[in-house]
N, C-alpha and C. Protein backbone atom coordinates (compact mmCIF):
# COMPACT_ATOMS: atom_id res chain seq x y z
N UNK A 1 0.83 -1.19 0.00
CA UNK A 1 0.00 0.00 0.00
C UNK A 1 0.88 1.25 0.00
N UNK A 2 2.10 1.22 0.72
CA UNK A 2 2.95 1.96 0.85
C UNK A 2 4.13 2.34 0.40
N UNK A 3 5.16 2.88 0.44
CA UNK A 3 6.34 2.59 0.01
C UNK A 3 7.81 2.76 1.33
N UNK A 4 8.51 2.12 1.24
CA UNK A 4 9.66 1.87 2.38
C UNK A 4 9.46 2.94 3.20
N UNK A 5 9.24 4.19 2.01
CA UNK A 5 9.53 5.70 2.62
C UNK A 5 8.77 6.05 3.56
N UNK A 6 7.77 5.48 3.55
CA UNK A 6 6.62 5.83 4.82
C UNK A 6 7.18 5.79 6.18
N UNK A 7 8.28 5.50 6.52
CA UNK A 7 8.60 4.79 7.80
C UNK A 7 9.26 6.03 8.26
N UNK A 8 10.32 6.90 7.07
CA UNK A 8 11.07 7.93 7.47
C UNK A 8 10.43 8.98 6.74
N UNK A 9 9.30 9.33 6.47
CA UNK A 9 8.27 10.39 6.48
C UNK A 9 7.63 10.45 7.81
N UNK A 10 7.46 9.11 8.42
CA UNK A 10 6.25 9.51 9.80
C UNK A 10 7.41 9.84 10.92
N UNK A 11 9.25 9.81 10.96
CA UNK A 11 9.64 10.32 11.99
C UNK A 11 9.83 11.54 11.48
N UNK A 12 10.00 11.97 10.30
CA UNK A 12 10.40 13.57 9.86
C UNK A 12 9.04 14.20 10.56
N UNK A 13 7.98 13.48 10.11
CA UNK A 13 6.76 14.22 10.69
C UNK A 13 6.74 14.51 12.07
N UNK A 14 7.18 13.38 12.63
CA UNK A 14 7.55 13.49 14.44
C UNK A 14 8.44 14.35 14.99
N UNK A 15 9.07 14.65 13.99
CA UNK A 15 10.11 15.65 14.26
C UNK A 15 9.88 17.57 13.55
N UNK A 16 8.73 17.13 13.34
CA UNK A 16 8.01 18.82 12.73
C UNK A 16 8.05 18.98 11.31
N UNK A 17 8.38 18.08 10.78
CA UNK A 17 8.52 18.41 9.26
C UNK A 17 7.79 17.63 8.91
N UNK A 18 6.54 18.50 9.03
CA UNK A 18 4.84 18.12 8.09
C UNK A 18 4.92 17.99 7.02
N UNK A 19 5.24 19.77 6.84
CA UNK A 19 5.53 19.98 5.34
C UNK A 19 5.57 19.31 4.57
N UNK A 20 7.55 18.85 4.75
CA UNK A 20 8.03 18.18 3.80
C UNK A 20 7.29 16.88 3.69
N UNK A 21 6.98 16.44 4.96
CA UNK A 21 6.60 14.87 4.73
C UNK A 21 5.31 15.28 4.04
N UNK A 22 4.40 15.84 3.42
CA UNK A 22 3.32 16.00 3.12
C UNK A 22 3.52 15.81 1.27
N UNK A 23 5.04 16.50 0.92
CA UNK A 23 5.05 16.21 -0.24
C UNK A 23 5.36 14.40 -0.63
N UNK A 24 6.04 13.79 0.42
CA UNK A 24 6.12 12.82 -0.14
C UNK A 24 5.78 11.74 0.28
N UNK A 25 3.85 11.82 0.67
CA UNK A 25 3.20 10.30 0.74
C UNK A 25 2.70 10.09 -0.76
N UNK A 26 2.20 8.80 -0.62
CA UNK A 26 1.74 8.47 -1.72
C UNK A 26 0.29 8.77 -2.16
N UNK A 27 -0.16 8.87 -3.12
CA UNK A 27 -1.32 9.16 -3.25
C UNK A 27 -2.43 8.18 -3.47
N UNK A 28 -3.51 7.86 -2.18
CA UNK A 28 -4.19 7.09 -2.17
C UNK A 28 -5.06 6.63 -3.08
N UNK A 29 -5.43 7.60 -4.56
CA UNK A 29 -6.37 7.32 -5.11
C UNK A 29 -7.48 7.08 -4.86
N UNK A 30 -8.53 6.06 -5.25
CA UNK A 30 -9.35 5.58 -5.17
C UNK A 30 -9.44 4.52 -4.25
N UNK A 31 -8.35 4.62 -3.29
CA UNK A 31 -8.51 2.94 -2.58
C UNK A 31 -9.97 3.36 -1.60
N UNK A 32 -10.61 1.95 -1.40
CA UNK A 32 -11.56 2.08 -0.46
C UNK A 32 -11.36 2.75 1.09
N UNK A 33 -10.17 2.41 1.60
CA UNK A 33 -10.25 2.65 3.03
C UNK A 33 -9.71 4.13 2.92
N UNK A 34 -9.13 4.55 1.94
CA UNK A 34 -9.35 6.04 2.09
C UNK A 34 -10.41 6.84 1.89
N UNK A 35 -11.47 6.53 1.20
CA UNK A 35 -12.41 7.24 0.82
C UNK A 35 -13.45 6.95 1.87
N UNK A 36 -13.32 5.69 2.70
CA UNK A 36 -14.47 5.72 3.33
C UNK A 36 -13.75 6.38 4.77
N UNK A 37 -12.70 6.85 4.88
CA UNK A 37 -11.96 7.77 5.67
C UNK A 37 -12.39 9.27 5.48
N UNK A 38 -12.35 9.27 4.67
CA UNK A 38 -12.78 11.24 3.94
C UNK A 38 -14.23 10.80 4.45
N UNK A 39 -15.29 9.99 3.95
CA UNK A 39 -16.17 9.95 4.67
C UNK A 39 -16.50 10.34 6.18
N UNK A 40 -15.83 9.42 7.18
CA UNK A 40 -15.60 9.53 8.23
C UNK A 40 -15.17 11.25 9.04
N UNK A 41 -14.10 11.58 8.31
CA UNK A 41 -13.34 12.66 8.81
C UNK A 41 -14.05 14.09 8.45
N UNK A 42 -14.80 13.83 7.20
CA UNK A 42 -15.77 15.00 6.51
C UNK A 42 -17.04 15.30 7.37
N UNK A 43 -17.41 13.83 8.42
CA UNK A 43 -18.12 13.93 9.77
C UNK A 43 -18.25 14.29 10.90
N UNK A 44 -16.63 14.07 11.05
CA UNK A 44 -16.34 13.98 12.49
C UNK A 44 -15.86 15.84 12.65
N UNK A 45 -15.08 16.24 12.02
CA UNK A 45 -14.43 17.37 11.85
C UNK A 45 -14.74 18.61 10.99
N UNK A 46 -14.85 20.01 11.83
CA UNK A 46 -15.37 20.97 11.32
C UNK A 46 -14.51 21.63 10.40
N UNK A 47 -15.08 22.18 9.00
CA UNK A 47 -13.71 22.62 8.45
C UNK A 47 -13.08 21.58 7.23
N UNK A 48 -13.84 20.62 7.47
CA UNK A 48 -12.80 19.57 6.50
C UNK A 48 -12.34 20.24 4.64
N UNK A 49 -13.22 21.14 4.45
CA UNK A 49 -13.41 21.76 3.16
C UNK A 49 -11.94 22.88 2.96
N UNK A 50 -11.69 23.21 4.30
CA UNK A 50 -10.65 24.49 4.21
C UNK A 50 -9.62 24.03 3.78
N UNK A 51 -8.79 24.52 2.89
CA UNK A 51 -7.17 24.08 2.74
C UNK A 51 -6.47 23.92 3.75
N UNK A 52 -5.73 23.09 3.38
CA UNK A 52 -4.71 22.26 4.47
C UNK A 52 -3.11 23.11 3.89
N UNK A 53 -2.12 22.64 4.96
CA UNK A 53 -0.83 23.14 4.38
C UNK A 53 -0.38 22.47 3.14
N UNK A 54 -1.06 21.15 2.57
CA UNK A 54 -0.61 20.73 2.21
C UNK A 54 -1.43 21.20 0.52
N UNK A 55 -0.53 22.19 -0.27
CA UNK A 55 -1.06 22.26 -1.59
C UNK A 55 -1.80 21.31 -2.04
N UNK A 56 -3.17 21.64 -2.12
CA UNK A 56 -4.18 21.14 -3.78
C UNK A 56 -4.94 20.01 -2.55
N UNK A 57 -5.05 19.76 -1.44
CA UNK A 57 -5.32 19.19 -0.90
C UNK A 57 -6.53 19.70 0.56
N UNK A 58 -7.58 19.68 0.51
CA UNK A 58 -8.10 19.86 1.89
C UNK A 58 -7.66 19.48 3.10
N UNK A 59 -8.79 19.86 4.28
CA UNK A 59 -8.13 19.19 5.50
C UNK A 59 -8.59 17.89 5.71
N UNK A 60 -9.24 17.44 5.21
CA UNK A 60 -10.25 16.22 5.51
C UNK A 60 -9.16 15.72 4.28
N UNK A 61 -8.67 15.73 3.35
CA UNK A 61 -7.56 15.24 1.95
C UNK A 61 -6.39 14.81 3.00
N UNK A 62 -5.96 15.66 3.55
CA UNK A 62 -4.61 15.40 4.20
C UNK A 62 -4.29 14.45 5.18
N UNK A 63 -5.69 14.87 6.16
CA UNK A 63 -5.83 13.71 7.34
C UNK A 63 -5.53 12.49 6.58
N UNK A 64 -7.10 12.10 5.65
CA UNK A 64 -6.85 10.79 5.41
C UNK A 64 -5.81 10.30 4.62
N UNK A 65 -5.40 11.28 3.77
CA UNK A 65 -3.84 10.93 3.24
C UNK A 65 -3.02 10.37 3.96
N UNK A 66 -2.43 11.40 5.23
CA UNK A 66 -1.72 10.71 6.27
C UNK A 66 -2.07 9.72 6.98
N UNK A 67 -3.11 9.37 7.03
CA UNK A 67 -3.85 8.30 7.95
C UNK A 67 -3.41 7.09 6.97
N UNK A 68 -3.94 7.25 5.93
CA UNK A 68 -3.77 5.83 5.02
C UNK A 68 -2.27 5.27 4.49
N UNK A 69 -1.22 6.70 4.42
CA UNK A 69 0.30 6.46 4.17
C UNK A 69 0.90 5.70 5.89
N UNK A 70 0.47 6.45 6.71
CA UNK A 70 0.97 5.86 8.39
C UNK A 70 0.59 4.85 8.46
N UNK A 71 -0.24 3.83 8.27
CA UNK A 71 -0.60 2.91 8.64
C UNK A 71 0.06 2.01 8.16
N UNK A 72 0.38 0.59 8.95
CA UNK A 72 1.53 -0.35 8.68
C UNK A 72 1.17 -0.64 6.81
N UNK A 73 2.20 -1.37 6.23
CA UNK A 73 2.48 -1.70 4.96
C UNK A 73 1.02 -2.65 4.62
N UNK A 74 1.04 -3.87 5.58
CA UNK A 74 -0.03 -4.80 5.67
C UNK A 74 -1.59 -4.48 5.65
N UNK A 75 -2.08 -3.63 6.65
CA UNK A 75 -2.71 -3.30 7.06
C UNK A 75 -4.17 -3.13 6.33
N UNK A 76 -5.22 -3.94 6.39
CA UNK A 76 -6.11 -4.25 5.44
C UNK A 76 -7.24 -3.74 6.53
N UNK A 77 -7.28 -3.38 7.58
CA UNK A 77 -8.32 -2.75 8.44
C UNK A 77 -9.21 -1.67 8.21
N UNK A 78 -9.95 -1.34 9.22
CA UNK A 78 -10.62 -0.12 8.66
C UNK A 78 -10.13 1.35 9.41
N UNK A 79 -9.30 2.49 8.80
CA UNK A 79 -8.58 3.56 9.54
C UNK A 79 -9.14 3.87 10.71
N UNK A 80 -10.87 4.10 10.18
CA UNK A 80 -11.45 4.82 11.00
C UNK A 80 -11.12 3.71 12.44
N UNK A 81 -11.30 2.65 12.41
CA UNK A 81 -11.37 2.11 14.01
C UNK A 81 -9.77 2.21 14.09
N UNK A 82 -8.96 2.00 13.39
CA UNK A 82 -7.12 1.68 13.86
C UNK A 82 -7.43 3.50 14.37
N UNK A 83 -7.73 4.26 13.86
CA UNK A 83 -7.28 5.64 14.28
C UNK A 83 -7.78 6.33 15.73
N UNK A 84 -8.90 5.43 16.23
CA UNK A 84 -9.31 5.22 17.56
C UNK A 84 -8.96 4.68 18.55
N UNK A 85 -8.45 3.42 18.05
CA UNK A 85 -7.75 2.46 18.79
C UNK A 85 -6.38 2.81 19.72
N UNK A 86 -5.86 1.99 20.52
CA UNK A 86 -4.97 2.65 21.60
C UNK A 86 -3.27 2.50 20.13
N UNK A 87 -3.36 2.08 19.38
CA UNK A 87 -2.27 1.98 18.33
C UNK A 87 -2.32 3.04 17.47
N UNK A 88 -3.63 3.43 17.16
CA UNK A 88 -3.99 4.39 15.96
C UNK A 88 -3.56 5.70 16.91
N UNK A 89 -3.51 6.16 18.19
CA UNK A 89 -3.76 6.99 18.57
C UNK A 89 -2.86 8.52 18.83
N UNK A 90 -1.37 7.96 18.41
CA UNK A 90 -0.64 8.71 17.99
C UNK A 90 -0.55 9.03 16.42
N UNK A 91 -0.81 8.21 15.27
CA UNK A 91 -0.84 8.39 14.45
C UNK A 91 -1.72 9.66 14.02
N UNK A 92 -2.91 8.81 14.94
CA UNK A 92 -4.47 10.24 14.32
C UNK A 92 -3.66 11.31 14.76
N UNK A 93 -3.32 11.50 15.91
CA UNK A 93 -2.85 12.66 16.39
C UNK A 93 -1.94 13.71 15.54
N UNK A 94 -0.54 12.83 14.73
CA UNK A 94 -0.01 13.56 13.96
C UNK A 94 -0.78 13.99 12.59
N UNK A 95 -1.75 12.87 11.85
CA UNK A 95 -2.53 13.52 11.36
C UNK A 95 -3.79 14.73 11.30
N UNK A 96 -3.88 14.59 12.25
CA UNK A 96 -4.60 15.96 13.21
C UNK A 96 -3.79 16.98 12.73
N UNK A 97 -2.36 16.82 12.80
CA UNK A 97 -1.30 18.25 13.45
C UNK A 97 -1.17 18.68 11.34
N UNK A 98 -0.88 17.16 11.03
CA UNK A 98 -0.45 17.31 9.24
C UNK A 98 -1.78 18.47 8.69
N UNK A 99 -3.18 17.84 8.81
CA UNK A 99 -4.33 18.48 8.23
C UNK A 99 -4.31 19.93 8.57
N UNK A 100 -3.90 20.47 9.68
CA UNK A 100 -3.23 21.83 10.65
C UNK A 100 -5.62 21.67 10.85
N UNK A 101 -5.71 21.00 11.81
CA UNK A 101 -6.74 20.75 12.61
C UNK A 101 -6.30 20.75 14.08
N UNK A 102 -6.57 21.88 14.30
CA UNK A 102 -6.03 22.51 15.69
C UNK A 102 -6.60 21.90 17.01
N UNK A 103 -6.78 20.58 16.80
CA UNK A 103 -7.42 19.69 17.88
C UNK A 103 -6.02 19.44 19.66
């Protein structure tokens, strides 16, 4: 789903560099568990329509971008529950910070 790079995008991210890591996830396309993520996040969160830092991308785009690039290589689950879960729960978080959703 991913590429190697995901691993040293999510510590650059840990380390404040959204930004950059924002240019280089992959782009989810059409996969299901992202879209039924934008679903989810277009619910849960006010704002999802506003631009994100991340050029050409909303905030509700970015979250689940990052949500679906962070998540292990394997990972055939559904975001929305991993991003709840006591595992998901730093992840959501940096995706929170990526979307600049001031939670």
């Amino acid at each position: 789903m991913k590429s190697v790079l995901s691993s040293t995008v999510f510590l650059i991210a840990l380390l404040g560099g959204t930004a950059y890591a924002a240019t280089q996830y992959n782009d989810p396309g059409n996969n299901p568990q992202y879209k039924q993520c934008i679903d989810w996040a277009s619910k849960r969160y006010e704002g999802g329509d506003d631009k994100s830092p991340v050029a050409g991308q909303s905030k509700v785009q970015a979250f689940c971008t990052c949500m679906w690039n962070e998540t292990p290589d394997d990972f055939k689950g559904n975001l929305i529950v991993f991003s709840e879960g006591e595992k998901g729960a730093s992840v959501n978080k940096t995706c929170e910070k990526h979307a600049d959703w001031g939670t």
